[in-house]
PDB file of N, CA and C in Angstrom:
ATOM      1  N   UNK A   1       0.849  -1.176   0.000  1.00  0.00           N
ATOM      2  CA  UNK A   1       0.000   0.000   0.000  1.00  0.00           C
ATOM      3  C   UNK A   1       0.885   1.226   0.000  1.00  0.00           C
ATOM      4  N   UNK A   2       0.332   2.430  -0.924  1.00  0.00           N
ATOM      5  CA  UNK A   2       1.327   3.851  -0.885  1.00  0.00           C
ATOM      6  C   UNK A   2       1.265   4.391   0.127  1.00  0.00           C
ATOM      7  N   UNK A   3       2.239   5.570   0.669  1.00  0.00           N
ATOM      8  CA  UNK A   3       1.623   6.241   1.227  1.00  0.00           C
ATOM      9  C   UNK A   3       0.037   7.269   0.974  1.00  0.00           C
ATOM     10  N   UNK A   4      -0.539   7.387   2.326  1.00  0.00           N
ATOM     11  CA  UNK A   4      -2.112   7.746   1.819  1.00  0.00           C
ATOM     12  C   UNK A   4      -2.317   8.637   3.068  1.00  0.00           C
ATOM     13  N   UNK A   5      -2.774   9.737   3.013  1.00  0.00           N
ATOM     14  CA  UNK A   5      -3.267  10.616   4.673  1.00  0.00           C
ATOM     15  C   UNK A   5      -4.935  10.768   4.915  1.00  0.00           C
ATOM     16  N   UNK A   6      -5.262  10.369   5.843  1.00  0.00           N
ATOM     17  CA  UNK A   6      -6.939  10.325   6.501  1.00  0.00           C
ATOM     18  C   UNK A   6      -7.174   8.917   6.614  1.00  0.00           C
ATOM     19  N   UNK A   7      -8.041   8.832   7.680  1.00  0.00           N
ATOM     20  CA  UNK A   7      -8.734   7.734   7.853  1.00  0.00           C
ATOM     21  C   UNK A   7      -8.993   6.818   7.178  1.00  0.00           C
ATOM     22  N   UNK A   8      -8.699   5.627   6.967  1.00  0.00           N
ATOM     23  CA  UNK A   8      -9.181   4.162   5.727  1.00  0.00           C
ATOM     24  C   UNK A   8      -9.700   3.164   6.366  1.00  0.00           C
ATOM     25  N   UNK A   9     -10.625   2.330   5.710  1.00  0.00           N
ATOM     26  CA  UNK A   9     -10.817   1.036   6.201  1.00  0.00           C
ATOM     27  C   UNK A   9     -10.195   0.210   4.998  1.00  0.00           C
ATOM     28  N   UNK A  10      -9.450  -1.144   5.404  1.00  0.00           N
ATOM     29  CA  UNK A  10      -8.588  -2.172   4.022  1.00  0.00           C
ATOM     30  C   UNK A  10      -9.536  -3.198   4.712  1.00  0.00           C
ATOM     31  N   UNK A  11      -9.832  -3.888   3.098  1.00  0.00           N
ATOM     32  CA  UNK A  11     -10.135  -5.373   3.206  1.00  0.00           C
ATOM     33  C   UNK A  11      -9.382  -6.039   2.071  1.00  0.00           C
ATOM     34  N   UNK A  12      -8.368  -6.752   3.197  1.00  0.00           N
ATOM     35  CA  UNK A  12      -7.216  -7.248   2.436  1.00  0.00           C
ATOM     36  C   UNK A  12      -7.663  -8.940   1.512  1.00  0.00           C
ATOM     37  N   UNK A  13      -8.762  -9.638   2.166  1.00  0.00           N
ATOM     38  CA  UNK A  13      -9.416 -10.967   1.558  1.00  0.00           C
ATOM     39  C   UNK A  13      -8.508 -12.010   1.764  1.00  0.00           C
ATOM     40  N   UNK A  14      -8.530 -13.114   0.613  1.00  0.00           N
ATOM     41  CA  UNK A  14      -7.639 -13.634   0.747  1.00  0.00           C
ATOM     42  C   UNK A  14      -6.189 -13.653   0.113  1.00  0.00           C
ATOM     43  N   UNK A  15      -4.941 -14.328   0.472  1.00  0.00           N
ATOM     44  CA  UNK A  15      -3.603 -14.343   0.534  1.00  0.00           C
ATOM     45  C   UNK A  15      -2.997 -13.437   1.473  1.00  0.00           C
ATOM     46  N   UNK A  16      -1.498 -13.200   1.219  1.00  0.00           N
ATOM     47  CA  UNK A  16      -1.012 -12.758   2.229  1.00  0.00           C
ATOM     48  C   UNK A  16      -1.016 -11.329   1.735  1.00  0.00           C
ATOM     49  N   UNK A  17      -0.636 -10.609   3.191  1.00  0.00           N
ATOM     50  CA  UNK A  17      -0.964  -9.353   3.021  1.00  0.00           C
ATOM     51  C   UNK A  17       0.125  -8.273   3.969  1.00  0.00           C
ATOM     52  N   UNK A  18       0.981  -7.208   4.060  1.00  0.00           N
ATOM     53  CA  UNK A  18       1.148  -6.632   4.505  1.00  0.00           C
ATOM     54  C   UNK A  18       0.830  -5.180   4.661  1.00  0.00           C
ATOM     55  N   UNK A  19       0.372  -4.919   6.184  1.00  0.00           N
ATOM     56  CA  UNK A  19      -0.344  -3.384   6.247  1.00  0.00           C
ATOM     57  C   UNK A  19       0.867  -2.262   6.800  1.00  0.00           C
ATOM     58  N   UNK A  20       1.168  -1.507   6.419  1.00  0.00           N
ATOM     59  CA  UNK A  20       2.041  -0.017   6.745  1.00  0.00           C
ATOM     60  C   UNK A  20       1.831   0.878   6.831  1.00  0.00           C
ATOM     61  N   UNK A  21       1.633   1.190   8.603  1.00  0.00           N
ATOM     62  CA  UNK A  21       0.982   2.228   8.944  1.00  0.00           C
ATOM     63  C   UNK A  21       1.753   3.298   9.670  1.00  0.00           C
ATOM     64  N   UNK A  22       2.219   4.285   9.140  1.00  0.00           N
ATOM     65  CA  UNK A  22       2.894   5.410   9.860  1.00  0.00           C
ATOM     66  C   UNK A  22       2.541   6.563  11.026  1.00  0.00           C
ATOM     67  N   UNK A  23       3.383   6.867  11.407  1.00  0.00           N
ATOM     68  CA  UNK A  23       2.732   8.172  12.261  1.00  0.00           C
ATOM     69  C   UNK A  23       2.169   9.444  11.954  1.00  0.00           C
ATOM     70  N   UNK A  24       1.164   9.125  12.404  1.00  0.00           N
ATOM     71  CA  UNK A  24      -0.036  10.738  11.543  1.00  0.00           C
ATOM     72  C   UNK A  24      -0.827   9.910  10.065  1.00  0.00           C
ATOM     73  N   UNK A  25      -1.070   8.961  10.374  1.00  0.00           N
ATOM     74  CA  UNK A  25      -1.998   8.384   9.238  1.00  0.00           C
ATOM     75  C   UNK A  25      -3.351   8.275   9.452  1.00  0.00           C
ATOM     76  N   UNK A  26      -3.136   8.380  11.148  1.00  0.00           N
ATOM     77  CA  UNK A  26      -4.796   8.533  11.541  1.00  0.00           C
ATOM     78  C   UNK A  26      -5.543   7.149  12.012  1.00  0.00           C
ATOM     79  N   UNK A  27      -6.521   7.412  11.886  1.00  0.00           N
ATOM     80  CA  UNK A  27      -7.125   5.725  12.437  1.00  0.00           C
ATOM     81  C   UNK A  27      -7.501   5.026  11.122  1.00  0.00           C
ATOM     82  N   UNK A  28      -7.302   3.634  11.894  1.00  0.00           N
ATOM     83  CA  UNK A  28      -7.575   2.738  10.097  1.00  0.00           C
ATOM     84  C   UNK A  28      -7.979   1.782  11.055  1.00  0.00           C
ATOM     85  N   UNK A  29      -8.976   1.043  10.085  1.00  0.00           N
ATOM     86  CA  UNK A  29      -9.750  -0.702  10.431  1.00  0.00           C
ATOM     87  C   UNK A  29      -9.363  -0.912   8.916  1.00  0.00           C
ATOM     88  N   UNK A  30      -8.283  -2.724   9.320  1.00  0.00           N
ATOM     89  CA  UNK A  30      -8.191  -3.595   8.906  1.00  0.00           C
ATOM     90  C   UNK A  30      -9.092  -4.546   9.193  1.00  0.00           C
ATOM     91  N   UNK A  31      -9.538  -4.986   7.989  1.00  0.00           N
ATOM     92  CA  UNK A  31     -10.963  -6.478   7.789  1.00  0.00           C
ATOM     93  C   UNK A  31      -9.955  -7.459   6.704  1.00  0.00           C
ATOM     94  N   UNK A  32      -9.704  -8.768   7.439  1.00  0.00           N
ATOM     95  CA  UNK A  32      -8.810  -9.665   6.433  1.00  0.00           C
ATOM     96  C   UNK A  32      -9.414 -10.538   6.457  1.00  0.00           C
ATOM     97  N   UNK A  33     -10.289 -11.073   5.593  1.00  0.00           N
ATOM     98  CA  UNK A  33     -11.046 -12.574   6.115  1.00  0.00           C
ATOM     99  C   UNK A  33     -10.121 -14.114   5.340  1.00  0.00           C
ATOM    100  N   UNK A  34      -9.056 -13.897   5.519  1.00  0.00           N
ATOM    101  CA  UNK A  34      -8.072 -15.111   4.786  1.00  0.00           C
ATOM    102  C   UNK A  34      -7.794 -15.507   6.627  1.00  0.00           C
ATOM    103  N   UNK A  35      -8.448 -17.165   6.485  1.00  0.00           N
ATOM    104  CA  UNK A  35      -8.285 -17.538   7.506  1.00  0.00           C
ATOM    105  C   UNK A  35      -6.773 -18.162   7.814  1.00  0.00           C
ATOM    106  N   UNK A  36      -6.365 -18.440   6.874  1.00  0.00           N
ATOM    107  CA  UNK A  36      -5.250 -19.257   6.337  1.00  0.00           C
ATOM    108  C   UNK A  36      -4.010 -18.727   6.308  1.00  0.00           C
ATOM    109  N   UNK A  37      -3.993 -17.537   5.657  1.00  0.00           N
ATOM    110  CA  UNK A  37      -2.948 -16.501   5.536  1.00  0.00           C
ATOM    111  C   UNK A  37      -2.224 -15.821   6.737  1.00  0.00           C
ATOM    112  N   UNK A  38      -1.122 -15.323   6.270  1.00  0.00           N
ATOM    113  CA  UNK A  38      -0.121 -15.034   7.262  1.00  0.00           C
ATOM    114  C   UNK A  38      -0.372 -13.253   6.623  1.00  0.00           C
ATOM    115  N   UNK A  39      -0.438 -12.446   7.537  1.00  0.00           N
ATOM    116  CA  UNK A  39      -0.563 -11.056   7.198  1.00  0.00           C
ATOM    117  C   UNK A  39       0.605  -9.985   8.164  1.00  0.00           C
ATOM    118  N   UNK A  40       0.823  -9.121   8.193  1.00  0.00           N
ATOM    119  CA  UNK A  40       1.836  -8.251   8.868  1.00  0.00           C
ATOM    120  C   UNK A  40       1.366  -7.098   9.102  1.00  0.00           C
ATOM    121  N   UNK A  41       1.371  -6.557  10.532  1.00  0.00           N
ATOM    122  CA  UNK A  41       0.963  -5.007  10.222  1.00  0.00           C
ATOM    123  C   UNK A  41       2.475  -4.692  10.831  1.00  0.00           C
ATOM    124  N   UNK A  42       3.003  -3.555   9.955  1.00  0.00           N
ATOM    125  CA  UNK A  42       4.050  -2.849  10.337  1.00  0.00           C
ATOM    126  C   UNK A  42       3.760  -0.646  10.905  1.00  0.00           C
ATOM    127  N   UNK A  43       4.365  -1.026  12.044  1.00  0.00           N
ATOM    128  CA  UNK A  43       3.951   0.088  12.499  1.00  0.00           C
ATOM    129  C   UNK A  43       5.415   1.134  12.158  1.00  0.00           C
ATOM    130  N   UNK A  44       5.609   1.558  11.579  1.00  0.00           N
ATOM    131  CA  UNK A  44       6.765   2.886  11.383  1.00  0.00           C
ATOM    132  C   UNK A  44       6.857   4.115  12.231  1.00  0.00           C
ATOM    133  N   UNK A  45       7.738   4.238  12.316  1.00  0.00           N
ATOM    134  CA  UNK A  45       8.155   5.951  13.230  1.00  0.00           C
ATOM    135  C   UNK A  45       7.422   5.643  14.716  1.00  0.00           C
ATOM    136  N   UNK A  46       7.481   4.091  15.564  1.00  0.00           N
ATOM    137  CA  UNK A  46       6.846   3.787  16.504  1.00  0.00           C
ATOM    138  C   UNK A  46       7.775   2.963  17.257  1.00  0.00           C
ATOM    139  N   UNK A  47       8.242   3.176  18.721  1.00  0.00           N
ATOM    140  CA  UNK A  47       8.754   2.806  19.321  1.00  0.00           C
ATOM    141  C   UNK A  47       7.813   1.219  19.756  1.00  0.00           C
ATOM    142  N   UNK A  48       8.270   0.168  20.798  1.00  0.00           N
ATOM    143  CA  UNK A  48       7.770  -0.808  21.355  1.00  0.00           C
ATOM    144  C   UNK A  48       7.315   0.162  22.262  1.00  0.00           C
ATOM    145  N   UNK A  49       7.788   0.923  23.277  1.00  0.00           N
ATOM    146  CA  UNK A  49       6.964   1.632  24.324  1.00  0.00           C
ATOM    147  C   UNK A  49       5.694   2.135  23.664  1.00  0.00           C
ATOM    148  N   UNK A  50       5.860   2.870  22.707  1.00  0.00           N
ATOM    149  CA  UNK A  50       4.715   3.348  22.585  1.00  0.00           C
ATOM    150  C   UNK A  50       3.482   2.850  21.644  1.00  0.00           C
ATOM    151  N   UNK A  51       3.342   1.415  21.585  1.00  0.00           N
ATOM    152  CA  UNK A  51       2.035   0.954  21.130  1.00  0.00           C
ATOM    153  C   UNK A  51       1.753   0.056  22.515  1.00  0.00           C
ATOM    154  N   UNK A  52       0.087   0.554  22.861  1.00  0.00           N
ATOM    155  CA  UNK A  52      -0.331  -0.480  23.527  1.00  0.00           C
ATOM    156  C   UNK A  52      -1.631  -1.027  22.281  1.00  0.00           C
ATOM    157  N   UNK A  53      -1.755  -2.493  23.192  1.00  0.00           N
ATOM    158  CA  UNK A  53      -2.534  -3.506  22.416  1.00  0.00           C
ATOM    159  C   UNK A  53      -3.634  -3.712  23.261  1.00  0.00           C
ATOM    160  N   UNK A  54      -5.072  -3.892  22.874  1.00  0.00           N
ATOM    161  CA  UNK A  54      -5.717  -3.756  23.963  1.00  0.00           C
ATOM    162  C   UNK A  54      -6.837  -5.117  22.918  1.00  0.00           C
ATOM    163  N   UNK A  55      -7.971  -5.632  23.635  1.00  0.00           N
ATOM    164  CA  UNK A  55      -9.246  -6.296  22.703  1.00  0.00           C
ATOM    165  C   UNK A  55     -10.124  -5.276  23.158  1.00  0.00           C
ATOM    166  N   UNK A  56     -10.938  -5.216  21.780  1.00  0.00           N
ATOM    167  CA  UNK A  56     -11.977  -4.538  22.263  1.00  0.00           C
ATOM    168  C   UNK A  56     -13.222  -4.978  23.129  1.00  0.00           C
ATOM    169  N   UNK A  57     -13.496  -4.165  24.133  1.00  0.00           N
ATOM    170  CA  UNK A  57     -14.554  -5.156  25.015  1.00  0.00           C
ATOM    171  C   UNK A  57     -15.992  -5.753  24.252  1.00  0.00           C
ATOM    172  N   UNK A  58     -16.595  -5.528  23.228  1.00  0.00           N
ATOM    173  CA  UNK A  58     -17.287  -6.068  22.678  1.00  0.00           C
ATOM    174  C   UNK A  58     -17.188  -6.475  21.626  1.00  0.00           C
ATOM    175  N   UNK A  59     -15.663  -6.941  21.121  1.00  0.00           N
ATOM    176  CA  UNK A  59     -15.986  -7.683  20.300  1.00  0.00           C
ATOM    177  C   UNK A  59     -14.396  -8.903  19.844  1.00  0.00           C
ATOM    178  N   UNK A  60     -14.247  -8.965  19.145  1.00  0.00           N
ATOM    179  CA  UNK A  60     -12.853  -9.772  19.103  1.00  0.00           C
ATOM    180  C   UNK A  60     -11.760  -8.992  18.255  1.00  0.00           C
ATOM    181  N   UNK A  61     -11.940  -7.846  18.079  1.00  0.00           N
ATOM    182  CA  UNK A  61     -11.147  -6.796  17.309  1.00  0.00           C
ATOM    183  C   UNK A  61      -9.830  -6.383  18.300  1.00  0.00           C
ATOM    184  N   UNK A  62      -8.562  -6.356  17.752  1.00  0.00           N
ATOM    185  CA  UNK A  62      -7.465  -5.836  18.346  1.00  0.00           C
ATOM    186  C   UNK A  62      -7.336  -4.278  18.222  1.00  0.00           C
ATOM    187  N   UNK A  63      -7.045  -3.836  19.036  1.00  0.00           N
ATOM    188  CA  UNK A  63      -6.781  -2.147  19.137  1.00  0.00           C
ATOM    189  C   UNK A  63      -5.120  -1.871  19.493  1.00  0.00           C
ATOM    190  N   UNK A  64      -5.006  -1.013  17.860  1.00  0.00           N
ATOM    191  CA  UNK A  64      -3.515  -1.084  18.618  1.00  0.00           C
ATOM    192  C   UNK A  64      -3.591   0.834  18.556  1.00  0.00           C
ATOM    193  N   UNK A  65      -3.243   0.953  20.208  1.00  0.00           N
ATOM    194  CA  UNK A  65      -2.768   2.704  20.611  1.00  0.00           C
ATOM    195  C   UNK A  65      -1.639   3.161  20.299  1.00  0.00           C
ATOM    196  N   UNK A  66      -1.876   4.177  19.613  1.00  0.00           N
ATOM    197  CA  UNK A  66      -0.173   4.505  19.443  1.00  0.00           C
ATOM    198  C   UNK A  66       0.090   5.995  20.247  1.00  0.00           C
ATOM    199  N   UNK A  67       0.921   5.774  21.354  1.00  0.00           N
ATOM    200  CA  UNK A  67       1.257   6.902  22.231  1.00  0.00           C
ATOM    201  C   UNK A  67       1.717   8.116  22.139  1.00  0.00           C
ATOM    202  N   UNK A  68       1.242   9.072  22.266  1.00  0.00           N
ATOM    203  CA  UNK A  68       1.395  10.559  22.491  1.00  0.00           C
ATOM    204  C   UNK A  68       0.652  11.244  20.807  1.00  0.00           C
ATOM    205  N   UNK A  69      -0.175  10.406  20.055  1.00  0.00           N
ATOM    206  CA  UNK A  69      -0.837  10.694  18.914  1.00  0.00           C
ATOM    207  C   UNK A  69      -3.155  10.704  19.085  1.00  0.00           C
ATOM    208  N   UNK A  70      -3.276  10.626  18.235  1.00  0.00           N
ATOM    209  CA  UNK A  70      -4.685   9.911  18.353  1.00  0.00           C
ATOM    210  C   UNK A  70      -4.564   9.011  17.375  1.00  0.00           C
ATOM    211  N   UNK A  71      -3.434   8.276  16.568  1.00  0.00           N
ATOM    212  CA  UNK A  71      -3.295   7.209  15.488  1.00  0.00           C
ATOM    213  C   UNK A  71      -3.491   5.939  16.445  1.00  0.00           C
ATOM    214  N   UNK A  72      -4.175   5.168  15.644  1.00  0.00           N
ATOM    215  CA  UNK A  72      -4.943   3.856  15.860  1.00  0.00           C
ATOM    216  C   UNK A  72      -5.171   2.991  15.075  1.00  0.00           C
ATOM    217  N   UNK A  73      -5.088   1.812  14.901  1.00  0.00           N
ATOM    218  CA  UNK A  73      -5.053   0.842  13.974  1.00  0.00           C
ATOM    219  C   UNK A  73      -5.898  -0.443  14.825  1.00  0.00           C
ATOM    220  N   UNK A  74      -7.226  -1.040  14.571  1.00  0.00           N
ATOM    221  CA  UNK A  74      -7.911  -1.829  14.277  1.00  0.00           C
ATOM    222  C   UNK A  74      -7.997  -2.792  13.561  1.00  0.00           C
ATOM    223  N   UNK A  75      -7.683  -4.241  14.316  1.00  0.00           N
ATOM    224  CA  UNK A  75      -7.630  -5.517  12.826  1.00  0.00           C
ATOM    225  C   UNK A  75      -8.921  -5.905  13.599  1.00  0.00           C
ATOM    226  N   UNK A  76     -10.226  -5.942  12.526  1.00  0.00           N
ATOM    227  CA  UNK A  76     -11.391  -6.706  13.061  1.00  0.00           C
ATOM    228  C   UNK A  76     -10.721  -8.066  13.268  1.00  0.00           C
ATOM    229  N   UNK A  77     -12.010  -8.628  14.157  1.00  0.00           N
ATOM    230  CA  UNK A  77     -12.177 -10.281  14.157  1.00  0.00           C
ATOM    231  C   UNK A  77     -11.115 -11.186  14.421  1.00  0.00           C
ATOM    232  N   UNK A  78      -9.667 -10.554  14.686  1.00  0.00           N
ATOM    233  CA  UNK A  78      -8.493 -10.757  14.540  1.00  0.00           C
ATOM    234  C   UNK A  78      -8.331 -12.154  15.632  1.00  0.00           C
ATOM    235  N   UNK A  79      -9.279 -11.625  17.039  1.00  0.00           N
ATOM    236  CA  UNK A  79      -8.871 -12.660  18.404  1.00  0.00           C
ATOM    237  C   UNK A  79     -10.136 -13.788  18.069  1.00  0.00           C
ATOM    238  N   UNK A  80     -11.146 -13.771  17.092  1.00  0.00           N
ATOM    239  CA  UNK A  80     -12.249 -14.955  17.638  1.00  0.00           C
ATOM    240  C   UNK A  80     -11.559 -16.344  18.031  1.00  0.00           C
ATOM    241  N   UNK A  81     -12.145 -16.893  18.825  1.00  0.00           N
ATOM    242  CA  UNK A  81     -11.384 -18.222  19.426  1.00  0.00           C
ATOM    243  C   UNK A  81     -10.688 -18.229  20.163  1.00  0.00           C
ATOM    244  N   UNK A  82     -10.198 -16.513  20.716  1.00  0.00           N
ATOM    245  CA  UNK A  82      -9.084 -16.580  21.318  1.00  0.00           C
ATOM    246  C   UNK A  82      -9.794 -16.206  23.064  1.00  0.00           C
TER     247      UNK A  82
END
């Protein structure tokens, strides 16, 4: 994916897939329904301190925070089973 600025939702489907998400890209929901596939989200210009990972309480979606921004990245459905 290019670089892109504002809010997106990706539905990556099936095969593999890598997502690249920088600082100041804003919030994005990833939807991948390849059960099979191996996918990557790469976070850029982001320390390990500063992403927390959270589930969302209603539903099985991962929330990833990225610290001292309002950038956010959402993989639906990511935990079911988990």
């Amino acid at each position: 994916m290019g670089r892109r600025i504002g809010d997106v939702t990706l539905h990556g489907k099936d095969g593999n897939h890598t997502y690249l998400f920088q600082r100041s890209d804003g919030v994005d929901v990833i939807g991948d329904n390849g059960a099979w596939d191996t996918d990557k989200l790469v976070l850029q210009g982001y320390t390990a301190e500063e992403v927390k990972v959270t589930r969302s309480c209603s539903s099985s979606d991962a929330v990833f925070s990225l610290a001292e921004t309002a950038d956010q990245v959402t993989i639906k459905c990511t935990l079911e089973g988990s």
